[in-house]
N, C-alpha and C. Protein backbone atom coordinates (compact mmCIF):
# COMPACT_ATOMS: atom_id res chain seq x y z
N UNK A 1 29.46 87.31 90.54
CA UNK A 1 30.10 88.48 91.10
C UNK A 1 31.33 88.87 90.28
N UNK A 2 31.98 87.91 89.74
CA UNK A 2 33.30 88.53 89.10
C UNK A 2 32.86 88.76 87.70
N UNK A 3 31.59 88.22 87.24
CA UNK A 3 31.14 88.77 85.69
C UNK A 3 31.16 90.44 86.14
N UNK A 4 30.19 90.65 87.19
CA UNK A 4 29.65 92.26 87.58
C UNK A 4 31.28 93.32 87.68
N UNK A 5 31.86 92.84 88.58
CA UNK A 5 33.30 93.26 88.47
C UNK A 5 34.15 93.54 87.48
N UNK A 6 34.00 92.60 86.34
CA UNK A 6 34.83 92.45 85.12
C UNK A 6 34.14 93.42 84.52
N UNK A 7 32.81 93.30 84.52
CA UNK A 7 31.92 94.59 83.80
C UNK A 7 31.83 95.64 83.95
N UNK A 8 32.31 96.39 85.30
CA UNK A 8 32.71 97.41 86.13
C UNK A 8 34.06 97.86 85.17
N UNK A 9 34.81 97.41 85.61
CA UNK A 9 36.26 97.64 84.95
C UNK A 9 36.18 97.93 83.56
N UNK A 10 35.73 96.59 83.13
CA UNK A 10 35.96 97.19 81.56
C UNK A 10 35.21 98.51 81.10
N UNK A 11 33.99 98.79 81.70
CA UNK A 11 33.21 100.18 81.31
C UNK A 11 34.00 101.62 81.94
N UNK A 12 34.66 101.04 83.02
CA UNK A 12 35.79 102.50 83.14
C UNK A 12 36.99 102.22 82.26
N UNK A 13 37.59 101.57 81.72
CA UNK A 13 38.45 101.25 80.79
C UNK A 13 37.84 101.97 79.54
N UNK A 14 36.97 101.75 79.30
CA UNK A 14 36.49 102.13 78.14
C UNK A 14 35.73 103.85 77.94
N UNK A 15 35.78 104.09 79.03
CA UNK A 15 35.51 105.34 79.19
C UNK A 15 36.79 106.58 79.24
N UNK A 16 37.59 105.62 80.12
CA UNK A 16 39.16 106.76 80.53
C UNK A 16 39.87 106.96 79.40
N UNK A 17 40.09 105.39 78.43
CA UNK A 17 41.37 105.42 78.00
C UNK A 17 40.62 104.52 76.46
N UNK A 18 40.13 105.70 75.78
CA UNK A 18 39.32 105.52 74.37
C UNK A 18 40.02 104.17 73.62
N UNK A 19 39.70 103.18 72.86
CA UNK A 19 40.90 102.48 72.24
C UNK A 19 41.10 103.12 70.65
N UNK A 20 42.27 102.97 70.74
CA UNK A 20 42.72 103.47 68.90
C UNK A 20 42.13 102.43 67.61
N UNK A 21 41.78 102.64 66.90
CA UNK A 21 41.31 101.52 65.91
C UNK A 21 41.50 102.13 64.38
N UNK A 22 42.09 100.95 64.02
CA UNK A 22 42.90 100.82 62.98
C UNK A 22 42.27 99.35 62.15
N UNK A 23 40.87 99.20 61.98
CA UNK A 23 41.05 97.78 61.34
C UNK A 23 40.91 96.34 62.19
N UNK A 24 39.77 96.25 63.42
CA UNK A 24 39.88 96.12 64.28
C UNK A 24 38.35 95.80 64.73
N UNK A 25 38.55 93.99 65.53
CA UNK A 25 36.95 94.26 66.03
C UNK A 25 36.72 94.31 67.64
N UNK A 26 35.71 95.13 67.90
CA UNK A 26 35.98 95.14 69.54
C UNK A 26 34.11 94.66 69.82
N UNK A 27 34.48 94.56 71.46
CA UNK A 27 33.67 93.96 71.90
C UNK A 27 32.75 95.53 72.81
N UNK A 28 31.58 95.78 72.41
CA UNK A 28 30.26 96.90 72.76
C UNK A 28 30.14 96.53 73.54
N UNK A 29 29.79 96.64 75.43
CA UNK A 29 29.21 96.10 76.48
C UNK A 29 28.62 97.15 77.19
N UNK A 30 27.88 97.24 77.84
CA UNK A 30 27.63 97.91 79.30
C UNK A 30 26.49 97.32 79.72
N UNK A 31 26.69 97.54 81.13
CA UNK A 31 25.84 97.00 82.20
C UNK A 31 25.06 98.45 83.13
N UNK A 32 23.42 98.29 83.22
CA UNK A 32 23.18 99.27 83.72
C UNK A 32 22.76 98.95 85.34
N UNK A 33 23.58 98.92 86.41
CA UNK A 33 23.08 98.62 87.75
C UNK A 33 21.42 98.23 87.74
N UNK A 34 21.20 97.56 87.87
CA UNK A 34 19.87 96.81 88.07
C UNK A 34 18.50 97.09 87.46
N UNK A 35 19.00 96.36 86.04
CA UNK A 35 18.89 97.72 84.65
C UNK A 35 18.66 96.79 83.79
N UNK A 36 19.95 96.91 82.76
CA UNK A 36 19.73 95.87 81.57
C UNK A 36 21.25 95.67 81.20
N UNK A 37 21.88 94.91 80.20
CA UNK A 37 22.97 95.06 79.89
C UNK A 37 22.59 94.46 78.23
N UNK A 38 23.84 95.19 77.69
CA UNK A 38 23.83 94.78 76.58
C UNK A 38 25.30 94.83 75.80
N UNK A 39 25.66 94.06 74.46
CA UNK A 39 26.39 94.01 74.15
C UNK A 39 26.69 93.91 72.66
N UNK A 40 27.56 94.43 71.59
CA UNK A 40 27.59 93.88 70.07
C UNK A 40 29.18 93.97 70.02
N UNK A 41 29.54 93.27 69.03
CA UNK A 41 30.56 93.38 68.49
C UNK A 41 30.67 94.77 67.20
N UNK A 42 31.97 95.32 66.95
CA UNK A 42 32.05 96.25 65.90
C UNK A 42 33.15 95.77 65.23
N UNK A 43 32.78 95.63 64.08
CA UNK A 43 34.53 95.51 63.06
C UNK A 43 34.31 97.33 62.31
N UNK A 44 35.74 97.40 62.38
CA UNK A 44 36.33 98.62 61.87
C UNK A 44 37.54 98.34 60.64
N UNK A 45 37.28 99.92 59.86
CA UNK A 45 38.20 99.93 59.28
C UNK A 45 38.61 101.24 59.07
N UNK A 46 39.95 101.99 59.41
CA UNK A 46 40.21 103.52 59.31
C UNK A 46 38.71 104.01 60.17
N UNK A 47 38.12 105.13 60.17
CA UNK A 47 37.45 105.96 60.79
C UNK A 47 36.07 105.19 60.31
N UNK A 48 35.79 104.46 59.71
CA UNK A 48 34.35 103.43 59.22
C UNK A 48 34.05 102.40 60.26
N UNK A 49 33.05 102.25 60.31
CA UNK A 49 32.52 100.82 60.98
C UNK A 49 31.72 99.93 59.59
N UNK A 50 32.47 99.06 60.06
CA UNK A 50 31.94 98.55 58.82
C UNK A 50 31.00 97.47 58.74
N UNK A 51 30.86 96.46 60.39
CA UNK A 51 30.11 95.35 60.62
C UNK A 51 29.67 95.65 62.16
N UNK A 52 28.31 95.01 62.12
CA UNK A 52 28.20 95.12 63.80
C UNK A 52 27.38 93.48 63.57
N UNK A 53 27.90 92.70 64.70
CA UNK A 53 27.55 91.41 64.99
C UNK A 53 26.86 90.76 66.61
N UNK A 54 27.10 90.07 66.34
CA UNK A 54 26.62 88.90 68.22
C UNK A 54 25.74 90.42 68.79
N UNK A 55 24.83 91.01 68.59
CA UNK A 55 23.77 91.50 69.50
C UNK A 55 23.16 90.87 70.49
N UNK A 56 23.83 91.31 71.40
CA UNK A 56 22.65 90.76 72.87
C UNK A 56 22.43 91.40 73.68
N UNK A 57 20.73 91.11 74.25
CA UNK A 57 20.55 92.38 75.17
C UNK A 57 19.61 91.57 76.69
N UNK A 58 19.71 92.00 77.34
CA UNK A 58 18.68 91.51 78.67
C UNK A 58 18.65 92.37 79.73
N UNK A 59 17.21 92.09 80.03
CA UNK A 59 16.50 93.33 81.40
C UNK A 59 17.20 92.68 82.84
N UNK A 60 17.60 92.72 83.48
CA UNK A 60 17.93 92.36 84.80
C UNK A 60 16.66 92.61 85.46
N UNK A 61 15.74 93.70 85.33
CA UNK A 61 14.49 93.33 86.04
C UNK A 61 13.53 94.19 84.95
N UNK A 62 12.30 93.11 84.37
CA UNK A 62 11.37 93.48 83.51
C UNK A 62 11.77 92.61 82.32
N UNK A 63 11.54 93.13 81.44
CA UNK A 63 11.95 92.44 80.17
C UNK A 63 12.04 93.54 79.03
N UNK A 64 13.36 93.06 77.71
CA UNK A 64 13.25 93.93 76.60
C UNK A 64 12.28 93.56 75.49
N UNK A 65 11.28 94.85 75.67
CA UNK A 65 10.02 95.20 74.13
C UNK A 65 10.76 94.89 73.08
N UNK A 66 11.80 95.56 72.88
CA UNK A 66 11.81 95.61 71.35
C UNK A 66 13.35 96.14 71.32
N UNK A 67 14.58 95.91 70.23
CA UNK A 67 15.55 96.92 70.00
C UNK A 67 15.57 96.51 68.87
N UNK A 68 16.59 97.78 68.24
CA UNK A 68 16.50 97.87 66.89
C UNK A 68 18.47 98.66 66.84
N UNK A 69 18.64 98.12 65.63
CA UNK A 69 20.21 98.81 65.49
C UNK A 69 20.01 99.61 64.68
N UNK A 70 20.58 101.05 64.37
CA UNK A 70 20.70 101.89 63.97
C UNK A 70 21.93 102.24 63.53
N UNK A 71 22.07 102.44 62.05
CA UNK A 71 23.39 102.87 61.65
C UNK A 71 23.46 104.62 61.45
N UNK A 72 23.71 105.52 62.26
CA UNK A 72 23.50 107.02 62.42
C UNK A 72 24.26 107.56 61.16
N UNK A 73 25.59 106.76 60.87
CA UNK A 73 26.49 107.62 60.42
C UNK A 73 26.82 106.01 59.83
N UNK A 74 28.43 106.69 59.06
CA UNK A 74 29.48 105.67 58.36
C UNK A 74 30.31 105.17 59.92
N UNK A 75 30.41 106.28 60.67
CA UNK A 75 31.54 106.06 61.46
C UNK A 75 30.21 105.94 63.46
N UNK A 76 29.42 105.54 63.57
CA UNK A 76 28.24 105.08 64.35
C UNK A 76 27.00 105.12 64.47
N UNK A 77 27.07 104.01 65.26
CA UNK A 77 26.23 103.00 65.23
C UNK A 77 25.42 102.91 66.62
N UNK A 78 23.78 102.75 66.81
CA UNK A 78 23.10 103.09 67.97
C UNK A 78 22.17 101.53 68.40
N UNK A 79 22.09 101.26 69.02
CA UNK A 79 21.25 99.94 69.74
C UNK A 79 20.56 100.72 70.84
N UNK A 80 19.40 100.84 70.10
CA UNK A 80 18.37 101.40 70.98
C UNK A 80 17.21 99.83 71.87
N UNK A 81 16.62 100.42 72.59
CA UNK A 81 16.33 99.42 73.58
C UNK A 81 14.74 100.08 74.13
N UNK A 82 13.62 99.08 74.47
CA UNK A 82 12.14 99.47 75.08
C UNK A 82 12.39 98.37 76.22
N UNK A 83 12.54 98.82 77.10
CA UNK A 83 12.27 98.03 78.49
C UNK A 83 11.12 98.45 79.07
N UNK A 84 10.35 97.35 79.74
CA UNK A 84 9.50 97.55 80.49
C UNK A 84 9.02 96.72 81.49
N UNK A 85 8.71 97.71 82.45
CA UNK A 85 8.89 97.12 83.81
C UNK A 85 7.15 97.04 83.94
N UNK A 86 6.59 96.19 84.31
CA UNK A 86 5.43 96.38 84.65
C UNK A 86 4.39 97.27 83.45
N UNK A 87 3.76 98.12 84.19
CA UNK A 87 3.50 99.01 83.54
C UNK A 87 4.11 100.10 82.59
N UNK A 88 5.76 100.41 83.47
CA UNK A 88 6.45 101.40 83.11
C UNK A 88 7.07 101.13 81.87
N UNK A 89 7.27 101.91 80.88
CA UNK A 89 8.49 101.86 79.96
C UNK A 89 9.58 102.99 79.85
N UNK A 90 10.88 102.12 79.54
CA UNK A 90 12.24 102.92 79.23
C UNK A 90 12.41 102.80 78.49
N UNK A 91 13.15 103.86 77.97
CA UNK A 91 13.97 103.53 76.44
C UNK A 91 15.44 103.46 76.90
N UNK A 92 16.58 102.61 76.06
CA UNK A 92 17.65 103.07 76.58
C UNK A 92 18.17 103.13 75.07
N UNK A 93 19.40 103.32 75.22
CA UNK A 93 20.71 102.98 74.10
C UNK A 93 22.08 102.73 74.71
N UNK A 94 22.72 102.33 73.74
CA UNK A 94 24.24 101.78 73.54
C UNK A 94 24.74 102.16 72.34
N UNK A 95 25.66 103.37 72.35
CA UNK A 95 25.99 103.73 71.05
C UNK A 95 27.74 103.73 70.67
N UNK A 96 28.03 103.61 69.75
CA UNK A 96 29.56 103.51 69.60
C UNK A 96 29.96 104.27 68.25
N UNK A 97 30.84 105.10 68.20
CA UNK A 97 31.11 105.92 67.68
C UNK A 97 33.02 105.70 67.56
N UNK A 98 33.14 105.96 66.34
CA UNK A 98 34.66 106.60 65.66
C UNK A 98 34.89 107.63 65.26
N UNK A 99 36.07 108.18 65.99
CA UNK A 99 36.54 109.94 65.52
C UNK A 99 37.87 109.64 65.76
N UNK A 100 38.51 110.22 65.12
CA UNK A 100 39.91 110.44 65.06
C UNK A 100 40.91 108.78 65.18
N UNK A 101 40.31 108.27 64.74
CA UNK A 101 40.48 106.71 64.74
C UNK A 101 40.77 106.23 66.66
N UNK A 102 39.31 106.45 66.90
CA UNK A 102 39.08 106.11 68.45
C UNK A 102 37.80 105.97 69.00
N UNK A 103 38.01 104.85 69.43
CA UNK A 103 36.02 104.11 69.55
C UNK A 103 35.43 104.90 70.98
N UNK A 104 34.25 105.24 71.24
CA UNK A 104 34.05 106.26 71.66
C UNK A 104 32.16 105.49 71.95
N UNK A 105 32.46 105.04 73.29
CA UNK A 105 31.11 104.25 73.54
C UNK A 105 30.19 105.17 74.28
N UNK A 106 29.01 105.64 74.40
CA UNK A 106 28.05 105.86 75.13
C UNK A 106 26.98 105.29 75.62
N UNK A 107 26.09 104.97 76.87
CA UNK A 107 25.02 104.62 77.14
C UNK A 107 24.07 105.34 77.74
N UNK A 108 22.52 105.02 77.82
CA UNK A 108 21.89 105.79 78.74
C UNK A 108 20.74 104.68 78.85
């Protein structure tokens, strides 16, 4: 319960209040309510990403097909995801992005 909590927080943290990066490695997370979660590390440098590391991903219900990392740009980076439940399949992502020297996470 306090992992789910801590994971709560930090994804509105990370949503409200962008972090500045300057040279800098941060920690990629989100959790999708009864979903999947996943996570990478990013090292930065100025408006570049320059390393992405520790990839981990897991279905909370079903299991993950397949992901693959994607470097879009100089400045992000996409962790795409095939979940599937049964029969059904999802796709998701986890993407992290630098602009204006400010990390800038998305999921779906």
């Amino acid at each position: 319960m306090k992992k789910f909590i801590l994971s709560i927080v930090t994804f509105v943290l990370l949503f409200a209040f962008p972090a500045s990066v300057n040279g800098a490695t941060f920690n990629v997370t989100h959790t999708s309510a009864l979903s999947w979660n996943a996570s990478y590390h990013v090292t930065t440098s100025g408006n570049t990403i320059k390393k992405v590391s520790h990839i981990k991903t897991h279905a909370l219900i079903g299991r993950i097909k397949h992901q693959s990392l994607i470097r879009d740009s100089s400045s992000k980076v996409t962790l795409k995801m095939t979940r599937s439940v049964g029969v059904i399949t999802y796709y998701s992502y986890l993407s992290a992005k630098i602009r204006n020297h400010k990390l800038y996470v998305t999921a779906s």
